[in-house]
PDB file of N, CA and C in Angstrom:
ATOM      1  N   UNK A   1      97.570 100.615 126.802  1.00  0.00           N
ATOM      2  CA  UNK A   1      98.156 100.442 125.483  1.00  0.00           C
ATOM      3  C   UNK A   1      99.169 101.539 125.177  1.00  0.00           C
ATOM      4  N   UNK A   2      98.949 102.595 126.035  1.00  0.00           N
ATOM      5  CA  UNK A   2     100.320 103.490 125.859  1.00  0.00           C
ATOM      6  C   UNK A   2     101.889 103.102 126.070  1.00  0.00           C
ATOM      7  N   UNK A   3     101.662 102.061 126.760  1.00  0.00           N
ATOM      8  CA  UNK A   3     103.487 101.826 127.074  1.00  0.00           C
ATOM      9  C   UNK A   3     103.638 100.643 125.818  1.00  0.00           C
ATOM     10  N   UNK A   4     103.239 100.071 125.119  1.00  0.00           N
ATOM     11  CA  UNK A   4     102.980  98.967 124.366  1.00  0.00           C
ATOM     12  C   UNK A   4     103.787  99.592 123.471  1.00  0.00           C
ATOM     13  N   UNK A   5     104.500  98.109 122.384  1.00  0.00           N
ATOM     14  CA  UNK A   5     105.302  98.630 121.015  1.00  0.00           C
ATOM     15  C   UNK A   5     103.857  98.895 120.141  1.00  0.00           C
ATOM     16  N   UNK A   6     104.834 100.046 119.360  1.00  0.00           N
ATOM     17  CA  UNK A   6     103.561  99.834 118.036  1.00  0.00           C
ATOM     18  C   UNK A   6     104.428 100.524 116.568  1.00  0.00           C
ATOM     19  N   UNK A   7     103.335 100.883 115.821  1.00  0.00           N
ATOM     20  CA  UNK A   7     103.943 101.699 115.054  1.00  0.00           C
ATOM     21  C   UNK A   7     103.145 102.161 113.919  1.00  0.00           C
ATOM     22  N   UNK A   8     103.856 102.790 113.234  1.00  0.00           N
ATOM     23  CA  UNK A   8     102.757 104.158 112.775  1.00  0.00           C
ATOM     24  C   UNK A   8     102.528 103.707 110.906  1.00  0.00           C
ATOM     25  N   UNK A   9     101.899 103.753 110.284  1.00  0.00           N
ATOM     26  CA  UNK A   9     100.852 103.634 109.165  1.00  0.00           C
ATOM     27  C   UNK A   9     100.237 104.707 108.724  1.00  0.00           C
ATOM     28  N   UNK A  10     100.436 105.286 107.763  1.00  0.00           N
ATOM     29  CA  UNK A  10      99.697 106.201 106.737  1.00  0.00           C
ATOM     30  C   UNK A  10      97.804 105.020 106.104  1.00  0.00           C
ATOM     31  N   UNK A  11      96.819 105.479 106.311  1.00  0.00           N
ATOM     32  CA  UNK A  11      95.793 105.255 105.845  1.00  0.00           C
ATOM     33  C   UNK A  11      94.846 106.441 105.311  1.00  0.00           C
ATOM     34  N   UNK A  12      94.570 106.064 104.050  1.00  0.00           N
ATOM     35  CA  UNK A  12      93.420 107.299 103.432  1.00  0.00           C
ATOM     36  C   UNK A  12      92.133 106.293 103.351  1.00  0.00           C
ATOM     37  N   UNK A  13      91.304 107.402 103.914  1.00  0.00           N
ATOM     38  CA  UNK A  13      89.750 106.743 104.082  1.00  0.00           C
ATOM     39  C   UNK A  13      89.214 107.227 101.786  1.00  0.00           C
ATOM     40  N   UNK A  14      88.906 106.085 101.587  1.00  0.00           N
ATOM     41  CA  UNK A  14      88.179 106.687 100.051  1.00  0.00           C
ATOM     42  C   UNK A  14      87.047 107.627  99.794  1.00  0.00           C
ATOM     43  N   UNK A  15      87.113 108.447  99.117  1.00  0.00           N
ATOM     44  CA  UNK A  15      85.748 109.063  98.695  1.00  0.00           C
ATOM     45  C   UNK A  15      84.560 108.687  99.032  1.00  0.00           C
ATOM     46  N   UNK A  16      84.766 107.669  97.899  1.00  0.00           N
ATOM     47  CA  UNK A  16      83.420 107.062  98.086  1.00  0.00           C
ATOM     48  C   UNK A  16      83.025 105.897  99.014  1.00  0.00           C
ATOM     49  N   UNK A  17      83.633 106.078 100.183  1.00  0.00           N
ATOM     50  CA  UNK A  17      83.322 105.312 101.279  1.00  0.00           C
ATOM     51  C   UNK A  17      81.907 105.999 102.262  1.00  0.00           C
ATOM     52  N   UNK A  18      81.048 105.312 102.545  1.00  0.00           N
ATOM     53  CA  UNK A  18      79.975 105.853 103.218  1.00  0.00           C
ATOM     54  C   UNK A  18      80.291 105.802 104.391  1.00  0.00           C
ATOM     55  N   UNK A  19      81.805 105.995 105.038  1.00  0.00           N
ATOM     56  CA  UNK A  19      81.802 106.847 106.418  1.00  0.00           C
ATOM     57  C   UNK A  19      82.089 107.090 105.958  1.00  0.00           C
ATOM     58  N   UNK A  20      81.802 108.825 106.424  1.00  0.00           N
ATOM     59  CA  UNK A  20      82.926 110.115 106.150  1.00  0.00           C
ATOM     60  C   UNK A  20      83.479 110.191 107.248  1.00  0.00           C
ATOM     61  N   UNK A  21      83.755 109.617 108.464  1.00  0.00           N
ATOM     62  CA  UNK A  21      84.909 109.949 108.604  1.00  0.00           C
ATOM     63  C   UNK A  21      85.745 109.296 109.614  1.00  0.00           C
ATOM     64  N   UNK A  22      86.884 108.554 109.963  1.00  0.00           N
ATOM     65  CA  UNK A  22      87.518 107.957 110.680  1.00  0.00           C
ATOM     66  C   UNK A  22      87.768 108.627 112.387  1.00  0.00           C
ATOM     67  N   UNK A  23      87.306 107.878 113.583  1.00  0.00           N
ATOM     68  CA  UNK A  23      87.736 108.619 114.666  1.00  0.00           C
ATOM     69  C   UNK A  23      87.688 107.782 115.471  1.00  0.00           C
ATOM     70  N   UNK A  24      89.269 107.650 116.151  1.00  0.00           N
ATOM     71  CA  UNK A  24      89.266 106.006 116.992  1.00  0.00           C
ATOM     72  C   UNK A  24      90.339 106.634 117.800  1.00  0.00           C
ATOM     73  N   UNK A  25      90.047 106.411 119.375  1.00  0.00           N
ATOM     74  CA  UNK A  25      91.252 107.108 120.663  1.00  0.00           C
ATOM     75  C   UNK A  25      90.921 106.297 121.522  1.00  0.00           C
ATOM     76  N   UNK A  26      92.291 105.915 121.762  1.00  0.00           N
ATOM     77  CA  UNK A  26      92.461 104.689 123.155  1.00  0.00           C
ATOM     78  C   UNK A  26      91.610 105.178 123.982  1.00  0.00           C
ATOM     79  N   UNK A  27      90.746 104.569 124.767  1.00  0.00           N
ATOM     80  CA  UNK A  27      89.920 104.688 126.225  1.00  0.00           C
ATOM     81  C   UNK A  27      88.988 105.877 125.907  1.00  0.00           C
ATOM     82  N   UNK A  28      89.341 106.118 124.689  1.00  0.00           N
ATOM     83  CA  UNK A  28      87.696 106.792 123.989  1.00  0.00           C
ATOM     84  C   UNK A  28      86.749 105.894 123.256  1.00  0.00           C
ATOM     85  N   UNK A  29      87.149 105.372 122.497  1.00  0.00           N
ATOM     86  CA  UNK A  29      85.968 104.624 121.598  1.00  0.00           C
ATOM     87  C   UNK A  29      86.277 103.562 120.821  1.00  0.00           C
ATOM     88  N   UNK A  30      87.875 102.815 121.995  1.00  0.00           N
ATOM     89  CA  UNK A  30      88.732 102.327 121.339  1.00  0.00           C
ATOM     90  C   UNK A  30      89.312 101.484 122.844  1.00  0.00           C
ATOM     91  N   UNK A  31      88.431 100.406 122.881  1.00  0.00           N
ATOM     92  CA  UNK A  31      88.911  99.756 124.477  1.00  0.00           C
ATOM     93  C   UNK A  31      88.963  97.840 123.970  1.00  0.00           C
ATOM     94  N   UNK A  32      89.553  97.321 124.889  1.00  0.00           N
ATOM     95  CA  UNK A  32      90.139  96.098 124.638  1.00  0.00           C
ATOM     96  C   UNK A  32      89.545  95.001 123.593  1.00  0.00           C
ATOM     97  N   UNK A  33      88.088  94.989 123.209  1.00  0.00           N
ATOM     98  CA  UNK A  33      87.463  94.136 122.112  1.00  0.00           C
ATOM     99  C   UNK A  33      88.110  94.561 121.022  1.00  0.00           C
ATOM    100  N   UNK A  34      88.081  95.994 120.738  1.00  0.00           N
ATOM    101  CA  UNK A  34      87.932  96.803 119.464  1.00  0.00           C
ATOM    102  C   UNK A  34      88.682  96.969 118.602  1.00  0.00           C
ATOM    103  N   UNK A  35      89.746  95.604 118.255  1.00  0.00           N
ATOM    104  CA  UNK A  35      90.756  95.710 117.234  1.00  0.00           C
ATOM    105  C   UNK A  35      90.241  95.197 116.036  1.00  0.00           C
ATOM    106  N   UNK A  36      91.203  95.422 115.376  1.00  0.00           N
ATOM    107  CA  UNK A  36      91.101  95.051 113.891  1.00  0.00           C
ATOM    108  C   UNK A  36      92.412  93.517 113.331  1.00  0.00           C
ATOM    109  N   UNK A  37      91.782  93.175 112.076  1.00  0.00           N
ATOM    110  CA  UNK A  37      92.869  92.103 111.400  1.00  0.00           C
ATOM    111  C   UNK A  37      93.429  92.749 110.434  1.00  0.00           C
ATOM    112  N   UNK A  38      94.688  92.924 110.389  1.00  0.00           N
ATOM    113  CA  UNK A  38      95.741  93.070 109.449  1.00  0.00           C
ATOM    114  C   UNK A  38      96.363  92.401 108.747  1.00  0.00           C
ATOM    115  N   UNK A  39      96.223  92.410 107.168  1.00  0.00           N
ATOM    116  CA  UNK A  39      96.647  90.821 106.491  1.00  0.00           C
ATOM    117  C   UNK A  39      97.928  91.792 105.999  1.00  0.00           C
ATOM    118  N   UNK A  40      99.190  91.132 105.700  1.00  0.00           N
ATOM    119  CA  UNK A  40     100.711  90.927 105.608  1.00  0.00           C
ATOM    120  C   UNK A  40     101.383  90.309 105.158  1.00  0.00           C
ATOM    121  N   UNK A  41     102.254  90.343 104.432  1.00  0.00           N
ATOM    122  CA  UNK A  41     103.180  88.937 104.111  1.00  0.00           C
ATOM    123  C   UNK A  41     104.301  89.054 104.774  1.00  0.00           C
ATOM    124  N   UNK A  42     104.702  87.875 105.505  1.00  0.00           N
ATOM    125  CA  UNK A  42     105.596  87.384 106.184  1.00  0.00           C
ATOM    126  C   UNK A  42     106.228  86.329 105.806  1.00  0.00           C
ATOM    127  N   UNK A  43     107.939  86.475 105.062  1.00  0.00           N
ATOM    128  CA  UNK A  43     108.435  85.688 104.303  1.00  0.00           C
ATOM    129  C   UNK A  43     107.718  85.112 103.229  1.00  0.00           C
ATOM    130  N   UNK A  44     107.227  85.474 102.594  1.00  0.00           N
ATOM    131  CA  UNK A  44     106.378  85.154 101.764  1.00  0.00           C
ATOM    132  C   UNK A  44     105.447  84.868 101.731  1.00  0.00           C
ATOM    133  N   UNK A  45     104.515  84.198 102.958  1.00  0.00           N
ATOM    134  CA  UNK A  45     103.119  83.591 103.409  1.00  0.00           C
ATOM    135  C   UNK A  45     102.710  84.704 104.190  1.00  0.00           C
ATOM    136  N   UNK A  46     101.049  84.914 104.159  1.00  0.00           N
ATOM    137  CA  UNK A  46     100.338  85.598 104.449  1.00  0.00           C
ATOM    138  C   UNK A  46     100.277  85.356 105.959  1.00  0.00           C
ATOM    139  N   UNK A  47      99.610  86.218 106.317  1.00  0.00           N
ATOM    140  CA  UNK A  47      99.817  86.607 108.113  1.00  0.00           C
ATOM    141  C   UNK A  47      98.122  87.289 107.989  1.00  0.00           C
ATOM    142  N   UNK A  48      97.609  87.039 108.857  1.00  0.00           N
ATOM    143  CA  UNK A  48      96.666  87.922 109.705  1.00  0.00           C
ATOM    144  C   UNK A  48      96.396  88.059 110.985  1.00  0.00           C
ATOM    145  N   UNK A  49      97.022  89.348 111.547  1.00  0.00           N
ATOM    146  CA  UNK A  49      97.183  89.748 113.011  1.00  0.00           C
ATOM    147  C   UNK A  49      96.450  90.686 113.292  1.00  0.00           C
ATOM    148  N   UNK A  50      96.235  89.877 114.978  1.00  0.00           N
ATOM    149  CA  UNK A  50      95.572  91.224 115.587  1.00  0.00           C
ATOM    150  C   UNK A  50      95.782  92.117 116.105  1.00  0.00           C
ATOM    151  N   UNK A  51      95.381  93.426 115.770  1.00  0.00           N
ATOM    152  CA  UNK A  51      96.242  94.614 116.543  1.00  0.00           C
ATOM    153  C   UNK A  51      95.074  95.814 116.979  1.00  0.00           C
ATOM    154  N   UNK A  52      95.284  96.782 117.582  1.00  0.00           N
ATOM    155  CA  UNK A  52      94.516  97.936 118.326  1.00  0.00           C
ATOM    156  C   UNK A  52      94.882  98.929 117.561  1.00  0.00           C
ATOM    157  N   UNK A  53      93.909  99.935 116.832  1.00  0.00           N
ATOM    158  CA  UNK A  53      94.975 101.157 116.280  1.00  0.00           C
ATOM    159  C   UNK A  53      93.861 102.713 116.792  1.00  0.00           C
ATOM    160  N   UNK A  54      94.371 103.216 116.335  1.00  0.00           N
ATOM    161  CA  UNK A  54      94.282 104.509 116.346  1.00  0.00           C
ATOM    162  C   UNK A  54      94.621 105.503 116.158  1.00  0.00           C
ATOM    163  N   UNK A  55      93.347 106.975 115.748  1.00  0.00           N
ATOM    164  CA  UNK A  55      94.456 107.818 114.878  1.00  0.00           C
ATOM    165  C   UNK A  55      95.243 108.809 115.567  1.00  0.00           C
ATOM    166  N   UNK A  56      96.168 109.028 114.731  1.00  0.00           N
ATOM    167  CA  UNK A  56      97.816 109.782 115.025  1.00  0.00           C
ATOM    168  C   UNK A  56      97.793 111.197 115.163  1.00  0.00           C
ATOM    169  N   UNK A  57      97.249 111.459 113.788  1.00  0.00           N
ATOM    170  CA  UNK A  57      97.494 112.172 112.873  1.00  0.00           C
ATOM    171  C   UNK A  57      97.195 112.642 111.850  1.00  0.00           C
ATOM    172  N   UNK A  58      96.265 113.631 111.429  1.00  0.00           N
ATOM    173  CA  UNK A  58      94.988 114.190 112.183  1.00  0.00           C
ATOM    174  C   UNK A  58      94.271 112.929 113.023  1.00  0.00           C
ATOM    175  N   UNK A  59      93.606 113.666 113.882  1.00  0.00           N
ATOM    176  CA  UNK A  59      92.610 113.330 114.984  1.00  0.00           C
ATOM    177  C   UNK A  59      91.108 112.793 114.217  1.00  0.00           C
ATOM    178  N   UNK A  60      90.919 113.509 113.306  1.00  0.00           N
ATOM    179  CA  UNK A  60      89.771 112.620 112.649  1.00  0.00           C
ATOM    180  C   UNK A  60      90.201 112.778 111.144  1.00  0.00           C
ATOM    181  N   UNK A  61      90.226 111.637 110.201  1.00  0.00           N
ATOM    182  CA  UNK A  61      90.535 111.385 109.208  1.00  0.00           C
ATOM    183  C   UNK A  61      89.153 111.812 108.035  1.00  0.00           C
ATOM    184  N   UNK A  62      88.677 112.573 107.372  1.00  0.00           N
ATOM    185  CA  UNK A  62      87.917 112.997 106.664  1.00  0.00           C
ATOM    186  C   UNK A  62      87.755 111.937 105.093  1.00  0.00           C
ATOM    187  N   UNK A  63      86.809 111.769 104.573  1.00  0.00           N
ATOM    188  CA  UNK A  63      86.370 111.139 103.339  1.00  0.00           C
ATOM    189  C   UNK A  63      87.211 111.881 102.773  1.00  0.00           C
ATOM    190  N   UNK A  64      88.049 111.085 101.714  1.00  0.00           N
ATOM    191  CA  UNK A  64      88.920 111.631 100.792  1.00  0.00           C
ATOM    192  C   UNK A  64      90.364 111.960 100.954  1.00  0.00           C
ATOM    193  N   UNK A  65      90.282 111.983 102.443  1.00  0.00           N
ATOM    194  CA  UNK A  65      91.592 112.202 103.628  1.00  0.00           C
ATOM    195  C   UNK A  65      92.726 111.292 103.834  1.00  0.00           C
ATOM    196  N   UNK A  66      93.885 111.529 104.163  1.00  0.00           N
ATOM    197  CA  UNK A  66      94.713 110.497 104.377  1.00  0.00           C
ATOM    198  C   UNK A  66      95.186 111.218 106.056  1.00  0.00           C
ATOM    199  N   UNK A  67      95.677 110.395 106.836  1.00  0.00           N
ATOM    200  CA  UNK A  67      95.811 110.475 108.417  1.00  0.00           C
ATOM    201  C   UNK A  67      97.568 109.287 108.613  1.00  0.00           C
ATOM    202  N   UNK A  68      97.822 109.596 109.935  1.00  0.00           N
ATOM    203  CA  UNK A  68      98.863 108.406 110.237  1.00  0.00           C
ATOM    204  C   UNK A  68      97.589 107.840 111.227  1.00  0.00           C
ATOM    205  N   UNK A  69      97.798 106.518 111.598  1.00  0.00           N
ATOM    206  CA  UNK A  69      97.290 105.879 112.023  1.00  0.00           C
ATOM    207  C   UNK A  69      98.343 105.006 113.183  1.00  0.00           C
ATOM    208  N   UNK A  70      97.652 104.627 114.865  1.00  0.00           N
ATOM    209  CA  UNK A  70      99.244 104.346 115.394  1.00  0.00           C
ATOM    210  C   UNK A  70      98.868 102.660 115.817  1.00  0.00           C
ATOM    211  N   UNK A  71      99.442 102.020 115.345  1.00  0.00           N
ATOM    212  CA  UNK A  71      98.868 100.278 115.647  1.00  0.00           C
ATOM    213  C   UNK A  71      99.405  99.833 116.582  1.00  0.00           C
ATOM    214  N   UNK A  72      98.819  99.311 117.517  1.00  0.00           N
ATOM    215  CA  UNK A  72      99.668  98.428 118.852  1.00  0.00           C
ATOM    216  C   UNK A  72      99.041  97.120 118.734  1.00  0.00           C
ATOM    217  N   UNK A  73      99.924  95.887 117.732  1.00  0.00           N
ATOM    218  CA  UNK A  73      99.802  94.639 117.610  1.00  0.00           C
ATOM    219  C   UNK A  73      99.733  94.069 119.081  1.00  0.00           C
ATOM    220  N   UNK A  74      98.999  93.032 118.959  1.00  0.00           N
ATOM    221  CA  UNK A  74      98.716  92.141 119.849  1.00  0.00           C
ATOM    222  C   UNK A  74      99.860  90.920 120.236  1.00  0.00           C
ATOM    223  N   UNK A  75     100.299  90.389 119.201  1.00  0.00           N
ATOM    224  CA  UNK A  75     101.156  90.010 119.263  1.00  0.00           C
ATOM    225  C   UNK A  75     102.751  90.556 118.442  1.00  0.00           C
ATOM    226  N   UNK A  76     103.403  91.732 119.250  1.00  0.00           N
ATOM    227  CA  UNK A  76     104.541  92.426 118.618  1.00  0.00           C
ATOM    228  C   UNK A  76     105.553  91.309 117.626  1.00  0.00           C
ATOM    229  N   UNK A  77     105.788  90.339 117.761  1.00  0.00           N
ATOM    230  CA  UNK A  77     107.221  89.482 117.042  1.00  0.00           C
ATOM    231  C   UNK A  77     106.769  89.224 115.630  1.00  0.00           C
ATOM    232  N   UNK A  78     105.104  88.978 115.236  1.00  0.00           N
ATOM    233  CA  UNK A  78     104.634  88.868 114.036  1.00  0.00           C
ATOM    234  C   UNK A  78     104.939  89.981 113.357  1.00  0.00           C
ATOM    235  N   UNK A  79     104.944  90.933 113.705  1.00  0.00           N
ATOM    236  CA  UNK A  79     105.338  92.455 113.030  1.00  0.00           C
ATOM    237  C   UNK A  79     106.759  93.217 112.458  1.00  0.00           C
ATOM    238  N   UNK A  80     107.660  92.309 113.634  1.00  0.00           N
ATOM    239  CA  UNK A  80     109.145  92.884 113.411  1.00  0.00           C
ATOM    240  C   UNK A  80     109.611  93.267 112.268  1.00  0.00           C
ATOM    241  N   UNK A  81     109.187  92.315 111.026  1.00  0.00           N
ATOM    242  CA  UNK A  81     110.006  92.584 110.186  1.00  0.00           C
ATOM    243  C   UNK A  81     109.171  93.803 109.135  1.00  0.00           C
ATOM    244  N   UNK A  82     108.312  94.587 109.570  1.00  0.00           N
ATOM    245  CA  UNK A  82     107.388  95.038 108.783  1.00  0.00           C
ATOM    246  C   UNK A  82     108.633  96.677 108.541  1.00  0.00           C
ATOM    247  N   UNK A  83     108.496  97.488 107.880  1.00  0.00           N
ATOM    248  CA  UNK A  83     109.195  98.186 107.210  1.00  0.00           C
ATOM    249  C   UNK A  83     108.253  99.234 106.180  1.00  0.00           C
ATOM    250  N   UNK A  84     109.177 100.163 106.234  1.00  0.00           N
ATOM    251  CA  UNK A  84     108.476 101.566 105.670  1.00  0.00           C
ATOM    252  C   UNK A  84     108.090 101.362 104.464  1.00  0.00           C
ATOM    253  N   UNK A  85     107.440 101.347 103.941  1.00  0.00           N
ATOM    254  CA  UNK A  85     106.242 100.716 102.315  1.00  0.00           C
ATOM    255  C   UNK A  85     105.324 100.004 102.637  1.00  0.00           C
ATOM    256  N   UNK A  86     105.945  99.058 103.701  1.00  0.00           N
ATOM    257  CA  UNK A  86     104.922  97.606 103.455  1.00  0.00           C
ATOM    258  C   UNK A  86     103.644  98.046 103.729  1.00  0.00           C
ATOM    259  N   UNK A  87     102.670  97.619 102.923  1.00  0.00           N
ATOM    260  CA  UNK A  87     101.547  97.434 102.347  1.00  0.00           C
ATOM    261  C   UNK A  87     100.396  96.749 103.666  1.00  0.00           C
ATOM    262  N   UNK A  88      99.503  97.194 104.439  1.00  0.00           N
ATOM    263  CA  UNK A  88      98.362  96.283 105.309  1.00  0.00           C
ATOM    264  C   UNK A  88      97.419  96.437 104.816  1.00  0.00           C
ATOM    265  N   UNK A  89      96.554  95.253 104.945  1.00  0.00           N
ATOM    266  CA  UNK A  89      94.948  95.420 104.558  1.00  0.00           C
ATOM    267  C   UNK A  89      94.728  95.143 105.548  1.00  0.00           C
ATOM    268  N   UNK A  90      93.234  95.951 106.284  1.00  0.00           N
ATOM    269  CA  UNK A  90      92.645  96.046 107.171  1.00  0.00           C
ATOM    270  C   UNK A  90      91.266  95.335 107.036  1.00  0.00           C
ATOM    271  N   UNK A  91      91.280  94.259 107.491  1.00  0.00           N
ATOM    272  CA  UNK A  91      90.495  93.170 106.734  1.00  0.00           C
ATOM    273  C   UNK A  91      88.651  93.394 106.667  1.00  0.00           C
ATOM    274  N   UNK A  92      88.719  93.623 108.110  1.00  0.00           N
ATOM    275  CA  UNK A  92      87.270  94.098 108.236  1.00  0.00           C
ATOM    276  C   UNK A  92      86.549  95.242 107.646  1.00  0.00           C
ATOM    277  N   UNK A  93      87.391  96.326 107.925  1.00  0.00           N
ATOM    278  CA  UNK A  93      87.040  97.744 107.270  1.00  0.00           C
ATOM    279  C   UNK A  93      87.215  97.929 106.119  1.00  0.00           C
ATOM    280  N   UNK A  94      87.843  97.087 105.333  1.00  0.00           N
ATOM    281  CA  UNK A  94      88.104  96.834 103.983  1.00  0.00           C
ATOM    282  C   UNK A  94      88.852  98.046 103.470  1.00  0.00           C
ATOM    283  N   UNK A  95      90.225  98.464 104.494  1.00  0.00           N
ATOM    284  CA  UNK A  95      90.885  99.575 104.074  1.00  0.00           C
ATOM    285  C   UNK A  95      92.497  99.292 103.894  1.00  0.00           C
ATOM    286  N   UNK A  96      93.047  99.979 103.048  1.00  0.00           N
ATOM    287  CA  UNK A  96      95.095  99.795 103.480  1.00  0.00           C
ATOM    288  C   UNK A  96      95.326 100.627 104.045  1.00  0.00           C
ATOM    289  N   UNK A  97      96.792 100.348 104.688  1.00  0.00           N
ATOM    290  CA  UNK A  97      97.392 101.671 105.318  1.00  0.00           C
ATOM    291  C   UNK A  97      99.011 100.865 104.662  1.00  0.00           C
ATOM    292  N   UNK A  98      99.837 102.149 104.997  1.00  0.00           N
ATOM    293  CA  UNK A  98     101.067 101.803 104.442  1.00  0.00           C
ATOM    294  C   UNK A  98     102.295 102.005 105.338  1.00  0.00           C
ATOM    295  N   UNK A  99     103.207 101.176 106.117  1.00  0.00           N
ATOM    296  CA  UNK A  99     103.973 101.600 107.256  1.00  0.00           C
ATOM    297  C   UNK A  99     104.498 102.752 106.738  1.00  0.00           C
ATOM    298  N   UNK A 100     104.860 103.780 108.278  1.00  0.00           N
ATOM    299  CA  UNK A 100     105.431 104.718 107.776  1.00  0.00           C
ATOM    300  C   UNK A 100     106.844 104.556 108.594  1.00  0.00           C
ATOM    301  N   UNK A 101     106.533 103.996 109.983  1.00  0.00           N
ATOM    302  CA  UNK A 101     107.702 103.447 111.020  1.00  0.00           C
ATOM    303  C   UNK A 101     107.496 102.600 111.452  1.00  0.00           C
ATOM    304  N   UNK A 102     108.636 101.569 111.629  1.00  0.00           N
ATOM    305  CA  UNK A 102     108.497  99.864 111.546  1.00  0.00           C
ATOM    306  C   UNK A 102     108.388 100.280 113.321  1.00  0.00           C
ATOM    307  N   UNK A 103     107.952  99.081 113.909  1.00  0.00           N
ATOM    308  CA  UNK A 103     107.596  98.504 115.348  1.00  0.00           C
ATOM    309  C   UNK A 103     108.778  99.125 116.121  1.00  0.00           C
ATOM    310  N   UNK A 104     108.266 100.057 117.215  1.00  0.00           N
ATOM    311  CA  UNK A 104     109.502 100.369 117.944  1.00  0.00           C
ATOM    312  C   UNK A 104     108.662 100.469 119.803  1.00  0.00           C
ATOM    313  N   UNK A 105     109.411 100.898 120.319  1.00  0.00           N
ATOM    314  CA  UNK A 105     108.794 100.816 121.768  1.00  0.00           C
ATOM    315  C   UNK A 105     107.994 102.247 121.931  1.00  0.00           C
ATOM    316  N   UNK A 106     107.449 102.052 123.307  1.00  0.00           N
ATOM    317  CA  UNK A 106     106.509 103.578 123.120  1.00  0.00           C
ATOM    318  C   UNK A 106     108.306 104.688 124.427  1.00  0.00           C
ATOM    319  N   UNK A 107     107.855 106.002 123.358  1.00  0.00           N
ATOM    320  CA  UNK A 107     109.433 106.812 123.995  1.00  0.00           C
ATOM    321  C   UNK A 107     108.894 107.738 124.848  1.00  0.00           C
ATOM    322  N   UNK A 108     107.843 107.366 125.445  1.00  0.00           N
ATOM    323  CA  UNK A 108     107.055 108.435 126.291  1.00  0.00           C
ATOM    324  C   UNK A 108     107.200 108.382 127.857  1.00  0.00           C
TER     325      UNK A 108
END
């Protein structure tokens, strides 16, 4: 998943969330089942895609904390048009994150 497009998302874990604390690394604790659904609007109609993420930025995200978070969609073309604000809900975990850099290739 390192050579994969992705792109990066600001997420704060809440207070009063009973994890304290977010910690997800490719080929650590974070292997091919282990994605999440991201709901979106796309042209106006809702989208829910699947994507792989993990954190950026800090390394573990603390209760009360905000982190970048780095997403590598499953399917990249659903994403293209996503842009710095736009808004994700993370459907399962019942969390948002907020793009911070739209879909680009990995520059590594």
């Amino acid at each position: 998943m390192r050579d994969a497009p992705f792109l990066l998302a600001r997420l704060h874990l809440p207070e009063d969330r009973t994890t304290s604390f977010i910690y997800r690394r490719f080929g650590d604790n974070v292997g091919a089942m282990d994605g999440s659904v991201f709901s979106f609007q796309r042209a106006g109609e809702p989208v829910n895609a699947y994507a792989w993420w993990e954190n950026h930025d800090p390394e573990v995200i603390g209760r009360g904390g905000h982190g970048v978070i780095r997403i590598v969609p499953m399917t990249p073309d659903l994403w293209t048009h996503l842009k710095p604000g736009t808004s994700l809900a993370m459907t399962f975990e019942r969390l948002h994150a907020q793009v911070t850099q739209s879909l680009m290739e990995n520059q590594a």
